[in-house]
Protein backbone atom coordinates (compact mmCIF):
# COMPACT_ATOMS: atom_id res chain seq x y z
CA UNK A 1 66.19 120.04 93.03
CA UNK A 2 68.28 118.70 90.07
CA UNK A 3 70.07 116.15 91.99
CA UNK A 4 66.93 114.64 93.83
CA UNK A 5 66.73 111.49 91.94
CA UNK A 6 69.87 110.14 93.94
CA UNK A 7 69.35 111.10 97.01
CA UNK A 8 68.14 107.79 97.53
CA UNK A 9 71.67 106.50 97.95
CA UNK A 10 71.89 108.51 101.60
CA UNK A 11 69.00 105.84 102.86
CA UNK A 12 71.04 103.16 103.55
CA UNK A 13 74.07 104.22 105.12
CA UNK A 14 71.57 106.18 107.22
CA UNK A 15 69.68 103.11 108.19
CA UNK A 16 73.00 101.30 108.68
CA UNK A 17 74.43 103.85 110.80
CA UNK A 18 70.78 104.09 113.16
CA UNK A 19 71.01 100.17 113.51
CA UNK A 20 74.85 100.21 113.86
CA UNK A 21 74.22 102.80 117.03
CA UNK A 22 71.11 100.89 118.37
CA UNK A 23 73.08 97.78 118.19
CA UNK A 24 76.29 99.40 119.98
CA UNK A 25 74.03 101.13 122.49
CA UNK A 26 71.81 97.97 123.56
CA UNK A 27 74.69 95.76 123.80
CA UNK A 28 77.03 98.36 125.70
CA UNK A 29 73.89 99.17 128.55
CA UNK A 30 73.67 95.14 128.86
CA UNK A 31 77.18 94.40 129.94
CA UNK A 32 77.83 97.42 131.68
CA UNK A 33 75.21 96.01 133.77
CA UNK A 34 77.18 92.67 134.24
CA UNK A 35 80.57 93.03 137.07
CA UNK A 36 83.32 91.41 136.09
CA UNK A 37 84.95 88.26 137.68
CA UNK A 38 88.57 89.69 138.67
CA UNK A 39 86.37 93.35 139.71
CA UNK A 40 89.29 95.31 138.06
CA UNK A 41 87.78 98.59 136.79
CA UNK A 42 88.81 99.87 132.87
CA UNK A 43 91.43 102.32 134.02
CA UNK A 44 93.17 99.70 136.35
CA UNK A 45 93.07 96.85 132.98
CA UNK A 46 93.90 99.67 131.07
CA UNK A 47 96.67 100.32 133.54
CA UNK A 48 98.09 96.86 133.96
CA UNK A 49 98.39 96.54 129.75
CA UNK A 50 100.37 99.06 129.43
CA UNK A 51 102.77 98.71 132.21
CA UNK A 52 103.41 95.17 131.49
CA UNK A 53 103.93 96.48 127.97
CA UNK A 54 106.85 98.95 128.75
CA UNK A 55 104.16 101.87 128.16
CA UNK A 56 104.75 102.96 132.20
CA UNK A 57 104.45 106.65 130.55
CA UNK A 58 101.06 106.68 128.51
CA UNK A 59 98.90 107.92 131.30
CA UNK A 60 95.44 107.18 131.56
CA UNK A 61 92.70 110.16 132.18
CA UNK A 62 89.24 110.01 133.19
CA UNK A 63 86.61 112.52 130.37
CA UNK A 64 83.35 113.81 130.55
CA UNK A 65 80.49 112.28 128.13
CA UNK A 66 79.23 109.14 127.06
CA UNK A 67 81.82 106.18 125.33
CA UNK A 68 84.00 109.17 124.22
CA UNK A 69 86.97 106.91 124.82
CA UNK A 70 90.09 107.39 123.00
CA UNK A 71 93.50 107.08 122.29
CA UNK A 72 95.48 110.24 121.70
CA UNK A 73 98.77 109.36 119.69
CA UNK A 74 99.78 113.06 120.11
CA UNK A 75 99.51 113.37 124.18
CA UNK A 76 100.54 109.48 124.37
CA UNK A 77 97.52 108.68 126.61
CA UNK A 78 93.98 107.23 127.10
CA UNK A 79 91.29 109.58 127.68
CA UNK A 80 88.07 106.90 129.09
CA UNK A 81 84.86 108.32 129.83
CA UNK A 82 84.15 108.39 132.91
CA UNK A 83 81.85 105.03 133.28
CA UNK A 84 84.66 103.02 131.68
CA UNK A 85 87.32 104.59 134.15
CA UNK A 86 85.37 104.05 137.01
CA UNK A 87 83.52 100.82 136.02
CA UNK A 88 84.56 97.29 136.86
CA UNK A 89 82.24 95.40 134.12
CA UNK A 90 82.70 93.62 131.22
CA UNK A 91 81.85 96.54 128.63
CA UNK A 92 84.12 99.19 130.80
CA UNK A 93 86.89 97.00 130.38
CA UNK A 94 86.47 96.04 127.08
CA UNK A 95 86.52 99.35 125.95
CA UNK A 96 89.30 100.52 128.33
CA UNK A 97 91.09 97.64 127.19
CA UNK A 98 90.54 98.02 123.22
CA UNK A 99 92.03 101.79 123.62
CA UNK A 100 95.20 100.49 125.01
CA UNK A 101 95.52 98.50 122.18
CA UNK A 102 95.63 101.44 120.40
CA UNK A 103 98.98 102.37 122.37
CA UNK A 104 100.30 99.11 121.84
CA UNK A 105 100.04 99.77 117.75
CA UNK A 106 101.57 103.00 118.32
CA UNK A 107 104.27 101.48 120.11
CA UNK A 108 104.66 98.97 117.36
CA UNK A 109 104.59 101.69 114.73
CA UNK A 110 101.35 99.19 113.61
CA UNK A 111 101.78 100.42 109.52
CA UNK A 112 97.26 101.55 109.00
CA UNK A 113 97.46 103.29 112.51
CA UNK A 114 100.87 105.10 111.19
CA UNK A 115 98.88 106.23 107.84
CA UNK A 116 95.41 107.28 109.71
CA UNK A 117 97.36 109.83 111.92
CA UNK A 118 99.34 110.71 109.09
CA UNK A 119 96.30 111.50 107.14
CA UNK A 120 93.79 112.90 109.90
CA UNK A 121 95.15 116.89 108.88
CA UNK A 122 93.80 116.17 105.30
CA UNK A 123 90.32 114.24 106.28
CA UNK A 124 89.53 117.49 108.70
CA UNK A 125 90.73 119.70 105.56
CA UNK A 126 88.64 117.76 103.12
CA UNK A 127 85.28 117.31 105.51
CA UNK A 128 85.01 120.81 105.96
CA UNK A 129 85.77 121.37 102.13
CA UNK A 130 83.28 119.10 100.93
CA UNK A 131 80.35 120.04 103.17
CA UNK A 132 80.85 123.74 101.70
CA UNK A 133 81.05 122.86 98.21
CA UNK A 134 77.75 120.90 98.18
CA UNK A 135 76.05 122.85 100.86
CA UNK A 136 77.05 126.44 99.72
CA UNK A 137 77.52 125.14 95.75
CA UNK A 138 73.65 123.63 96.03
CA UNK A 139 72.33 127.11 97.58
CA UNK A 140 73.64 129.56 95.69
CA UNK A 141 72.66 127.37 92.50
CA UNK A 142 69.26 126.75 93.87
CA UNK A 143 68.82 130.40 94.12
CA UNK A 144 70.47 131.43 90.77
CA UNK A 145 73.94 132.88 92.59
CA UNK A 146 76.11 130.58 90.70
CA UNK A 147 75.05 128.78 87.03
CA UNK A 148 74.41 124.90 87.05
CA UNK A 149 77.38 124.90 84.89
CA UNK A 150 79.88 126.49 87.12
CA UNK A 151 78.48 123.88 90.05
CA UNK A 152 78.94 120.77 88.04
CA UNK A 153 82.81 122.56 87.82
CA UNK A 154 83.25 122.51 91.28
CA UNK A 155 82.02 119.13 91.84
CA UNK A 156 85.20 117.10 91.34
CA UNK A 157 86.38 118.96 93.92
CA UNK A 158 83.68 117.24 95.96
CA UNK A 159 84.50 113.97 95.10
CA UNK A 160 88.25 114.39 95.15
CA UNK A 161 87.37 115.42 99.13
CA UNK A 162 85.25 112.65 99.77
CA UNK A 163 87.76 109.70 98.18
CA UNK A 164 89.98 111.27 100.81
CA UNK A 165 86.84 111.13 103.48
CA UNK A 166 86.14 107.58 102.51
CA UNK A 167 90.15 106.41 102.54
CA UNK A 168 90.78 107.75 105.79
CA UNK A 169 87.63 105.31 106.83
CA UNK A 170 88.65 102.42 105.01
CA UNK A 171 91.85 102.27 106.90
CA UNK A 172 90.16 102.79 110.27
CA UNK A 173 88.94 99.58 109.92
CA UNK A 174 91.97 96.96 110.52
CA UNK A 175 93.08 99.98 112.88
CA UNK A 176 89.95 99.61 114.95
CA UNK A 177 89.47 95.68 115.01
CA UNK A 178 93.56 95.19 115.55
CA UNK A 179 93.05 97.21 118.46
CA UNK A 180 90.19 94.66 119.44
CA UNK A 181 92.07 91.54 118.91
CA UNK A 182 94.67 93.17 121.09
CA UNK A 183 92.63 94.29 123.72
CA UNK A 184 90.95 90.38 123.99
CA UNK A 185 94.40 88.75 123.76
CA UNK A 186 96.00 91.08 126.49
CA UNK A 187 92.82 90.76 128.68
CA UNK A 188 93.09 87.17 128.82
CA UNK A 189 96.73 86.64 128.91
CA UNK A 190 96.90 89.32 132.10
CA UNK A 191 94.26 87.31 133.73
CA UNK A 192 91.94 90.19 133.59
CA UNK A 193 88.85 88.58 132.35
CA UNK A 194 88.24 85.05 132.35
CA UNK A 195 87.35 82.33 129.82
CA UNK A 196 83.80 83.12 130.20
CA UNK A 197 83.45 86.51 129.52
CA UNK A 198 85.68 86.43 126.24
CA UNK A 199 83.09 86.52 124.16
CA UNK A 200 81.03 89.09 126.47
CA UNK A 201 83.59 91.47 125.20
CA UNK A 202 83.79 90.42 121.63
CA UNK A 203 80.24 91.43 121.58
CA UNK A 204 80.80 94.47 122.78
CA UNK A 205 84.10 95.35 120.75
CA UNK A 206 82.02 93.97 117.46
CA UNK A 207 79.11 96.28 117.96
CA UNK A 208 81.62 99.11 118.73
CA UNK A 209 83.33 98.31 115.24
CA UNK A 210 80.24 98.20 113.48
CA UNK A 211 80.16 101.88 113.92
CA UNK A 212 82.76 102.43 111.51
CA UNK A 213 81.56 99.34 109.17
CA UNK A 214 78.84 102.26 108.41
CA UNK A 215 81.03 104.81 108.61
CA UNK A 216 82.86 103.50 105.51
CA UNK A 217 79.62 102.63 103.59
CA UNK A 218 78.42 106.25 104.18
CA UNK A 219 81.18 107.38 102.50
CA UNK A 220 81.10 105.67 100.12
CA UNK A 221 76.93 105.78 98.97
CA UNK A 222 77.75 109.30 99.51
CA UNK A 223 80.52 110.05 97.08
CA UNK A 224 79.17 107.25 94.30
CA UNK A 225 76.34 110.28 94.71
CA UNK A 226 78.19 112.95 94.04
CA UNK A 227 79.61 111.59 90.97
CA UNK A 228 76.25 110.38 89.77
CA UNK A 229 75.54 114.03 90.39
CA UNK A 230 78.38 115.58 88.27
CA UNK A 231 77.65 113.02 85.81
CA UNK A 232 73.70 113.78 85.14
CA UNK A 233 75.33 117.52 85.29
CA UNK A 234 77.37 116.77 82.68
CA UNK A 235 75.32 115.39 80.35
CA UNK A 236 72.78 118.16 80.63
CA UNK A 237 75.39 120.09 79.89
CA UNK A 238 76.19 118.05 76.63
């Protein structure tokens, strides 16, 4: 193919995601493991931040799969999976605990949270239009469809999607660990975890925001690609 030589650049992001989802997994299945002191479960925590934050009318909902808890700024409520609804340990709450932070930036119109809803239409928009430009624009030149020349054309198109791709995961970062520092402060000043087990939920609110550490990096290896791609394009071309 006549963009192999930098495909290299996909290697570490992927290698940073893998160890990014090993570390989250390991350190979520060891304090889910470990009860909590006060025995409240995630949706009760979850539950007790928000009312004593004026939020009586975010309701909380339990959702099938695995950690696919969330915040929905839309519906104004926490969807928790159903092991960090039920669950009274340290990672159930944690994670309960770091979505309600979420609602406690919306309620505070928190400025990056404001600017990733704002601008989650145009990441879906460019996601989709990015994977078809390189997957489609790479076939049909592979098999002669479309010229080399009217790829490399196309390509900025690519990138221009991706810079939006890699913005959108550059401010989920402060969004993500605000919620975090929220979620530790409000567990501790509730009484909902003790001294103790602070830092047993750092470490599982850090390995959750690792995730997006590589999320970011990804993007970004993968659109410094692309334009390595349009540029060795371009000076074929020339």
């Amino acid at each position: 193919m006549f963009f192999g030589p930098y495909d290299w650049l996909i290697i570490p992001g992927l290698l940073l995601g893998l160890y990014a989802q090993f570390r989250l997994t390991s350190t979520y299945n060891r304090y889910v493991r470990q009860p909590l002191d006060s025995g409240v479960t995630g949706a009760q925590a979850a539950r007790v931040i928000l009312d004593r934050a004026g939020l009586q009318d975010v309701d909380i909902h339990p959702v099938q799969g695995h950690l696919t808890d969330h915040y929905d700024p839309l519906k104004r409520a926490l969807f928790l999976s159903g092991e960090n609804y039920q669950g009274s340990s340290i990672a159930a709450v944690g994670v309960a605990a770091h979505e309600a932070g979420h609602a406690l930036q919306h309620q505070a119109a928190y400025a990056p949270l404001q600017l990733r809803m704002m601008l989650v239409p145009a990441t879906n928009f460019a996601t989709k239009a990015a994977f078809f430009i390189l997957g489609a624009g790479m076939l049909l030149t592979y098999i002669g469809l479309i010229s080399v020349k009217l790829f490399a054309a196309l390509l900025p198109f690519a990138i221009g999607a991706y810079a939006v791709v890699t913005f959108f995961q550059l401010i989920t970062l402060p969004v993500e660990y605000d919620a975090s520092r929220r979620a530790k402060d409000q567990l501790l000043r509730h009484g909902l975890v003790s001294g103790r087990e602070r830092a047993a939920v750092s470490r599982v609110l850090n390995a959750a925001a690792l995730t997006y550490v590589a999320g970011l990096i990804t993007a970004l290896l993968e659109m410094l690609r692309i334009i390595l791609i349009a540029r060795s394009l371009g000076d074929d071309r020339g």
